[in-house]
PDB file of N, CA and C in Angstrom:
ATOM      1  N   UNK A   1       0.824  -1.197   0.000  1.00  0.00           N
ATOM      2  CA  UNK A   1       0.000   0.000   0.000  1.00  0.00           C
ATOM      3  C   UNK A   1       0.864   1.254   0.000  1.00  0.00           C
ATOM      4  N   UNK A   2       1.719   1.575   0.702  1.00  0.00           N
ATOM      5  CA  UNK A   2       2.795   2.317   0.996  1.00  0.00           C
ATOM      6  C   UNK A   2       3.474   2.892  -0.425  1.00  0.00           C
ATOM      7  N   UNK A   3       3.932   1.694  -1.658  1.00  0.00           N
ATOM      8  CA  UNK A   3       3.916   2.042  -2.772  1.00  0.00           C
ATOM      9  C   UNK A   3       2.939   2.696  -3.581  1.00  0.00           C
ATOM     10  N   UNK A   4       2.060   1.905  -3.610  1.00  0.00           N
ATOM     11  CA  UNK A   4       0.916   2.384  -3.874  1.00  0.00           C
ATOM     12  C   UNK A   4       0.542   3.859  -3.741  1.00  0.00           C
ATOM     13  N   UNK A   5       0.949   4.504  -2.594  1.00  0.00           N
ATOM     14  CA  UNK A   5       0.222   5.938  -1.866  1.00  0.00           C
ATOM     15  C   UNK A   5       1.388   6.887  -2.355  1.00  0.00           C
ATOM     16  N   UNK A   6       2.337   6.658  -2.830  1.00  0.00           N
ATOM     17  CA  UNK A   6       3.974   7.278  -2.773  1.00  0.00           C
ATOM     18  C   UNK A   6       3.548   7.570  -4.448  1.00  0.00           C
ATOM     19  N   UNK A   7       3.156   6.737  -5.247  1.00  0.00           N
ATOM     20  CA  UNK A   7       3.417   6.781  -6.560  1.00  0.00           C
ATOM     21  C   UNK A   7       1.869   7.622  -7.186  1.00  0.00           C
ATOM     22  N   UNK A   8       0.888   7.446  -6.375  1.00  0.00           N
ATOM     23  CA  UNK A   8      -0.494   8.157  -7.235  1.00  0.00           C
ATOM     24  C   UNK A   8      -0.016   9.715  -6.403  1.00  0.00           C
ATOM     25  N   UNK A   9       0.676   9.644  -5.130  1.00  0.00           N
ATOM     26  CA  UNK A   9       1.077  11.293  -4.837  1.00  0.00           C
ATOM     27  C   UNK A   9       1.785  12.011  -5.955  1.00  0.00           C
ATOM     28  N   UNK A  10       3.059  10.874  -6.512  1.00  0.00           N
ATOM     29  CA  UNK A  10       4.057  11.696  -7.369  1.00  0.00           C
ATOM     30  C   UNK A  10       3.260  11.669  -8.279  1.00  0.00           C
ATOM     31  N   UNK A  11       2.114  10.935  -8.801  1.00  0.00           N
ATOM     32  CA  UNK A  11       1.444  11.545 -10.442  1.00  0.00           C
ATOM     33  C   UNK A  11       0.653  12.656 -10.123  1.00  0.00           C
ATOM     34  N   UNK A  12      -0.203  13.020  -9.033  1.00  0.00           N
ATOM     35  CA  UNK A  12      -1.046  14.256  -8.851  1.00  0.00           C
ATOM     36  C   UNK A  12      -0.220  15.138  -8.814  1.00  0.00           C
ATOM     37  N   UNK A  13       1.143  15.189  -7.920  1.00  0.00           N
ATOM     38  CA  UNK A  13       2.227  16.131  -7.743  1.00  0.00           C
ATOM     39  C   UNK A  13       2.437  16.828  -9.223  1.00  0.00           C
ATOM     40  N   UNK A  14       2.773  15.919 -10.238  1.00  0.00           N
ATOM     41  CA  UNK A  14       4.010  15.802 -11.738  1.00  0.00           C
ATOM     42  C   UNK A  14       2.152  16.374 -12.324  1.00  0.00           C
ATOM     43  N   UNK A  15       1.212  16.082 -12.048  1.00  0.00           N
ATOM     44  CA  UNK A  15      -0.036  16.817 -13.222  1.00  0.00           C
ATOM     45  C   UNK A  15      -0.380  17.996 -12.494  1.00  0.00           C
ATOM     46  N   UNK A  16      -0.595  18.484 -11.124  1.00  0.00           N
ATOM     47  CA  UNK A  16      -1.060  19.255 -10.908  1.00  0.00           C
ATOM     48  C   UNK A  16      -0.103  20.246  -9.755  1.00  0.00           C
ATOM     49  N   UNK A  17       1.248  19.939  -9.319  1.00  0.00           N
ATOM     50  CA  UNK A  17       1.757  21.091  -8.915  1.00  0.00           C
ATOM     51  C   UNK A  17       1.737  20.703  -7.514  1.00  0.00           C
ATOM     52  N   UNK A  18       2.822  20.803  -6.640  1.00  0.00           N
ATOM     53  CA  UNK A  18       2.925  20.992  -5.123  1.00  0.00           C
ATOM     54  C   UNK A  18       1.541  21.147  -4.316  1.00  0.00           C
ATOM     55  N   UNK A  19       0.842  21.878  -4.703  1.00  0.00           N
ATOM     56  CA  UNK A  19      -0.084  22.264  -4.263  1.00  0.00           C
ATOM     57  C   UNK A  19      -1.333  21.178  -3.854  1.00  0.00           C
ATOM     58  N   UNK A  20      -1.048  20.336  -4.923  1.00  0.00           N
ATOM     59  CA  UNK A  20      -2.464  19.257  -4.858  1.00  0.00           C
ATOM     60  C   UNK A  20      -3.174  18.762  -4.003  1.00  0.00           C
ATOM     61  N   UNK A  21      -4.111  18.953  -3.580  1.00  0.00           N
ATOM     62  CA  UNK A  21      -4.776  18.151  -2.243  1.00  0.00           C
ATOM     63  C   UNK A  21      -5.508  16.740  -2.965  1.00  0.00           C
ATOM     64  N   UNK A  22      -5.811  15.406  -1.872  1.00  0.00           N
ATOM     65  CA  UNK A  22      -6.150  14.344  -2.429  1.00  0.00           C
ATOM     66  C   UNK A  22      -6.683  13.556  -0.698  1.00  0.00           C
ATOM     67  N   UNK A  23      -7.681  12.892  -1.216  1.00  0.00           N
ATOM     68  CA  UNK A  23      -8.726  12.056  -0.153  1.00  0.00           C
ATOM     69  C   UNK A  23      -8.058  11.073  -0.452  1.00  0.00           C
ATOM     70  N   UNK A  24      -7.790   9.936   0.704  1.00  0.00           N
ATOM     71  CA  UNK A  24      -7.197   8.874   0.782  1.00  0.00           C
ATOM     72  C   UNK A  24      -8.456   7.911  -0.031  1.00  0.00           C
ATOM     73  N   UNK A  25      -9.171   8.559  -0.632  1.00  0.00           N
ATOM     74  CA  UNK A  25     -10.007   7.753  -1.658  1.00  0.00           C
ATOM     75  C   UNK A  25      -8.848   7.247  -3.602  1.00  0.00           C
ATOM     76  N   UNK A  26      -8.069   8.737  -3.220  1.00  0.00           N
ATOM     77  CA  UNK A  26      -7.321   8.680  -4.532  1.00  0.00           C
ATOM     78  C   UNK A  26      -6.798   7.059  -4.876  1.00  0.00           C
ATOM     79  N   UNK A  27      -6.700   6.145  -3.602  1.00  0.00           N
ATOM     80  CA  UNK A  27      -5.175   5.558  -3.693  1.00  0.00           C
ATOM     81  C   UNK A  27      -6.476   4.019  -4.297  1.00  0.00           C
ATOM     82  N   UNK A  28      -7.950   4.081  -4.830  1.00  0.00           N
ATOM     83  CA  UNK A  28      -8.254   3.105  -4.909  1.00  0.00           C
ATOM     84  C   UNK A  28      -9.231   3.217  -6.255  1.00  0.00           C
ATOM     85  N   UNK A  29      -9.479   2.736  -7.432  1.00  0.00           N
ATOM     86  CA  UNK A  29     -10.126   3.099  -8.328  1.00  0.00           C
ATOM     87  C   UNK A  29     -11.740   2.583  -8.097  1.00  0.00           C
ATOM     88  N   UNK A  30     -12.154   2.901  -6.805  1.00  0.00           N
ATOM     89  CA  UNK A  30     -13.323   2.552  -6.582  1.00  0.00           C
ATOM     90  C   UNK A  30     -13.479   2.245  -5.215  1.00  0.00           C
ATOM     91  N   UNK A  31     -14.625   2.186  -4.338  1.00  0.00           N
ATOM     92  CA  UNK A  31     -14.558   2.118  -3.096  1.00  0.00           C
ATOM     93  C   UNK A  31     -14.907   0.296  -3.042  1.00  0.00           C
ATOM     94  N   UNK A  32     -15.291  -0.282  -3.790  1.00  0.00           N
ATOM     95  CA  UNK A  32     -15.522  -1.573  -3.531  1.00  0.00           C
ATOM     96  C   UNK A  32     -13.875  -2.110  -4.428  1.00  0.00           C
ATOM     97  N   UNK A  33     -12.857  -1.560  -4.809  1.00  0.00           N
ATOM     98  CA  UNK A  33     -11.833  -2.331  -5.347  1.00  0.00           C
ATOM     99  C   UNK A  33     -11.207  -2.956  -4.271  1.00  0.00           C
ATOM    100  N   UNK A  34     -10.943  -2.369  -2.996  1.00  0.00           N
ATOM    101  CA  UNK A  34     -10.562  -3.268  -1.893  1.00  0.00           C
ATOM    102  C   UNK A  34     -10.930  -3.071  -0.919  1.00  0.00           C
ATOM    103  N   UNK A  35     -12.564  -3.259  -0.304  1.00  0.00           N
ATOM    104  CA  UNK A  35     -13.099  -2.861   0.863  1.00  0.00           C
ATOM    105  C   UNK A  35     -11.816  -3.166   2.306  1.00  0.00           C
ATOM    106  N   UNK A  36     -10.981  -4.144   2.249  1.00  0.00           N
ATOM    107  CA  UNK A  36     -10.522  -4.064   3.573  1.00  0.00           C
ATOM    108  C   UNK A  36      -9.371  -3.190   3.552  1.00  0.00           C
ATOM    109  N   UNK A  37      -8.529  -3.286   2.541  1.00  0.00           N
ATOM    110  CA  UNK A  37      -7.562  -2.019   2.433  1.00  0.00           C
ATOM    111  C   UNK A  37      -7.736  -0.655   2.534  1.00  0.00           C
ATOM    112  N   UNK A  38      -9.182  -0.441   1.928  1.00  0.00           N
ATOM    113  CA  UNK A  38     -10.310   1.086   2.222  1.00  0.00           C
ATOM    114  C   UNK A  38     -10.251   1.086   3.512  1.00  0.00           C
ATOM    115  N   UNK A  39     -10.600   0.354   4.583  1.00  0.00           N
ATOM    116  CA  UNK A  39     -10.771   0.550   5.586  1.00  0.00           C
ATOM    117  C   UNK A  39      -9.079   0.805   6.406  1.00  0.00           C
ATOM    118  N   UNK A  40      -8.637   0.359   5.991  1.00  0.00           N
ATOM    119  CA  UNK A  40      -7.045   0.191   6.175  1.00  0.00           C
ATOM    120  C   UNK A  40      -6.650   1.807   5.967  1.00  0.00           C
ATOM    121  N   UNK A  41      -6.895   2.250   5.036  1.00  0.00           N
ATOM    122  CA  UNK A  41      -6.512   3.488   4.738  1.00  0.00           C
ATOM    123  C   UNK A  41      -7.032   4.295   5.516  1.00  0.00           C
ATOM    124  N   UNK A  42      -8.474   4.201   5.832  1.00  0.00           N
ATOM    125  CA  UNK A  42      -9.143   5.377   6.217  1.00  0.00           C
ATOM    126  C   UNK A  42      -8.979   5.193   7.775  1.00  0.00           C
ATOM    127  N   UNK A  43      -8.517   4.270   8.148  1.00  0.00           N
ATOM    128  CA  UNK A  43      -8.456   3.950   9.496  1.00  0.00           C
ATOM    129  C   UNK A  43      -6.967   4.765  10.104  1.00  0.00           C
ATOM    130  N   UNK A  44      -5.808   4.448   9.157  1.00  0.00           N
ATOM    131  CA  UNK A  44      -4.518   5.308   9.199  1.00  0.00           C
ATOM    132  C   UNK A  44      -4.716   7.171   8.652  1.00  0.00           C
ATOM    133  N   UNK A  45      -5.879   7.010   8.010  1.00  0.00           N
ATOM    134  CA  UNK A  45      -5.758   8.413   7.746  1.00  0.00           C
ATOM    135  C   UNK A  45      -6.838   9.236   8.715  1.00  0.00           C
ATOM    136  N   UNK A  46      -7.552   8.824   9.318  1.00  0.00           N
ATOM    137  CA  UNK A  46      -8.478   9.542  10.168  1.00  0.00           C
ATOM    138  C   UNK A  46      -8.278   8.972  11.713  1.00  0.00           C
ATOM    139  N   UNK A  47      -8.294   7.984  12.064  1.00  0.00           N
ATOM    140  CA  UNK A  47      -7.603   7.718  13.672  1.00  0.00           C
ATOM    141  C   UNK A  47      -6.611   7.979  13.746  1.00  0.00           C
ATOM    142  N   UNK A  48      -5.825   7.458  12.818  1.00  0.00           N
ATOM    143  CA  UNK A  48      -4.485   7.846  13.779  1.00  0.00           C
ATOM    144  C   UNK A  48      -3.493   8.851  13.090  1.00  0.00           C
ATOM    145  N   UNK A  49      -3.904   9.517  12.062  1.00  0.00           N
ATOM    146  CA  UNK A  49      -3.244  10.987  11.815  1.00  0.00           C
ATOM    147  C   UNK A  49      -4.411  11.937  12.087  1.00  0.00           C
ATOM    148  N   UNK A  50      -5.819  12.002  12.052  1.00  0.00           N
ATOM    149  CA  UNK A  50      -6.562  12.824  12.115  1.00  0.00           C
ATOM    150  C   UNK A  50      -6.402  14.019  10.999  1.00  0.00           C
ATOM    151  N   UNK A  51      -5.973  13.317   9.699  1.00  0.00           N
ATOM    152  CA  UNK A  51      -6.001  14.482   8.553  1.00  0.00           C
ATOM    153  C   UNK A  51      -7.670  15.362   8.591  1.00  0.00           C
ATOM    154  N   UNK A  52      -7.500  16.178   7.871  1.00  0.00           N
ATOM    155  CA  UNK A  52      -8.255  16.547   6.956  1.00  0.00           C
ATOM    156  C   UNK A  52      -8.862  15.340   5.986  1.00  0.00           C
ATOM    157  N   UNK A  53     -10.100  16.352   5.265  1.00  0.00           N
ATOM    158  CA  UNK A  53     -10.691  15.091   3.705  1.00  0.00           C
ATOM    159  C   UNK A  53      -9.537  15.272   2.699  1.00  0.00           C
ATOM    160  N   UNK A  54      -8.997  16.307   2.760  1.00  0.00           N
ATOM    161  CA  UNK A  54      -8.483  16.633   1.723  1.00  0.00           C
ATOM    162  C   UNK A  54      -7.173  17.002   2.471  1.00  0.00           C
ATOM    163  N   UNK A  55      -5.933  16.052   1.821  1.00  0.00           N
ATOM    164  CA  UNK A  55      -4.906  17.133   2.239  1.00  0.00           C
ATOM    165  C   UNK A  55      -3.722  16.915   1.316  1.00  0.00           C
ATOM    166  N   UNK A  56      -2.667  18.328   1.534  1.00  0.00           N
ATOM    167  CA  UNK A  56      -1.710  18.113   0.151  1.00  0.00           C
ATOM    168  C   UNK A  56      -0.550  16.878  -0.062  1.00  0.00           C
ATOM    169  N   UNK A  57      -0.643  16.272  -1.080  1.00  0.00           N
ATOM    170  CA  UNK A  57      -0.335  15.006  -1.682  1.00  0.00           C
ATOM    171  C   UNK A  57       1.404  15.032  -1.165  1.00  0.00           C
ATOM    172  N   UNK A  58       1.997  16.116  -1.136  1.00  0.00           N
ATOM    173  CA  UNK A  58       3.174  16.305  -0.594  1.00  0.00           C
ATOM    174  C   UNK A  58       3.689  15.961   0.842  1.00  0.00           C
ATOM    175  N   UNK A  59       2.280  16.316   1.279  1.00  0.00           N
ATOM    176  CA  UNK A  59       2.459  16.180   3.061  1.00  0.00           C
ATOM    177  C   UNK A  59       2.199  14.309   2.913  1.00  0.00           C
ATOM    178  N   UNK A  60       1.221  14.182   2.367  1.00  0.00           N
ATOM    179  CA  UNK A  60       1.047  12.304   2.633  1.00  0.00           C
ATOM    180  C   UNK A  60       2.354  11.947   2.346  1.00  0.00           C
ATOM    181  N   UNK A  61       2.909  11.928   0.902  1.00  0.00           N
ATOM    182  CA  UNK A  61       3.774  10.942   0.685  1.00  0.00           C
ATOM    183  C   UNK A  61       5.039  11.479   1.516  1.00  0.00           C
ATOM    184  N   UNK A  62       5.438  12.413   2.165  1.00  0.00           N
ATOM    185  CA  UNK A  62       6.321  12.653   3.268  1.00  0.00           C
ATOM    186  C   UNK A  62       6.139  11.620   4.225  1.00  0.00           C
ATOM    187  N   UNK A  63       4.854  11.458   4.378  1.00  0.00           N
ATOM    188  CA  UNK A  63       4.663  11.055   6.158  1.00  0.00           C
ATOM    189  C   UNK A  63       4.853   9.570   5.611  1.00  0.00           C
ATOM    190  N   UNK A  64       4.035   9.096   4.630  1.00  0.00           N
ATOM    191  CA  UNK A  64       4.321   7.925   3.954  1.00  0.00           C
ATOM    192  C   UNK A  64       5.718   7.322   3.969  1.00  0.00           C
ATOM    193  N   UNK A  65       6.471   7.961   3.264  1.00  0.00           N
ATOM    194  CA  UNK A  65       7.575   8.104   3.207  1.00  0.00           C
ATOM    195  C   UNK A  65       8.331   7.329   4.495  1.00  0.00           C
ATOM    196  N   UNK A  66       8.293   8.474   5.319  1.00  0.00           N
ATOM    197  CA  UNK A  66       9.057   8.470   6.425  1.00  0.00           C
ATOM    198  C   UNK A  66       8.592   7.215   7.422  1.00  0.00           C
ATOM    199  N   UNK A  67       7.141   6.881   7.119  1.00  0.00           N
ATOM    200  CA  UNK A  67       6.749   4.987   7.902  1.00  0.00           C
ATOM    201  C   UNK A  67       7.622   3.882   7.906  1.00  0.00           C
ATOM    202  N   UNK A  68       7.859   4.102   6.245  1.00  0.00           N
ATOM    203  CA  UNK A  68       8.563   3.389   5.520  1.00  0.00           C
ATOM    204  C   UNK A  68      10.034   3.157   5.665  1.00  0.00           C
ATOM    205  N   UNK A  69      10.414   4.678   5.763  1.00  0.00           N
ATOM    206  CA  UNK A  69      12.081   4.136   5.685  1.00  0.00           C
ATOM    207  C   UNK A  69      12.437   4.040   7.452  1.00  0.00           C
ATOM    208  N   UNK A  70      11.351   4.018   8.406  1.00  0.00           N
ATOM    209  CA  UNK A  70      11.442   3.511   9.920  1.00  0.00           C
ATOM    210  C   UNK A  70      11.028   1.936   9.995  1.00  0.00           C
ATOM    211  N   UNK A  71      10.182   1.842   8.919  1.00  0.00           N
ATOM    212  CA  UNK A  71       9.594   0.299   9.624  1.00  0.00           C
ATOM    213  C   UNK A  71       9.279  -0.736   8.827  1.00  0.00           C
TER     214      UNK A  71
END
C-alpha cells in the first residue's frame, strides 16, 4: 500500500503542482476495489493521523515516506 500511496502522490504532484490536495479515496479506483484495504486506509488516515478530507499530496507521501524508511 505504501507504494501504492507514494506513486499516485508523485502523479497528482508531476499533473497538478505541489499544491495538490487528495482524499485517501485517490489511492483506490473505486470504493468496492478493496473494501478491507479502504478501511485500512481510512483507518490510518483519520484515527491515527486525524487528517483533513483533503490534504496536500506532498504532506502524505512525506509522512508515507518516512513509515517506511522507519519500519
Amino acid at each position: 500500500m505504501q507504494q501504492r500511496i507514494i506513486a499516485v502522490c508523485d502523479r497528482k504532484i508531476a499533473a497538478k503542482g505541489p499544491e495538490v490536495g487528495l482524499s485517501f479515496y485517490a489511492f483506490f479506483a473505486n470504493r468496492n476495489d478493496d473494501p478491507e484495504l479502504l478501511m485500512e486506509a481510512a483507518e490510518w488516515w483519520i484515527r491515527t493521523h486525524q487528517l483533513d478530507h483533503f490534504e496536500k499530496a506532498v504532506r502524505i507521501r512525506a509522512m508515507v515516506s518516512a513509515e517506511a524508511a522507519s519500519g
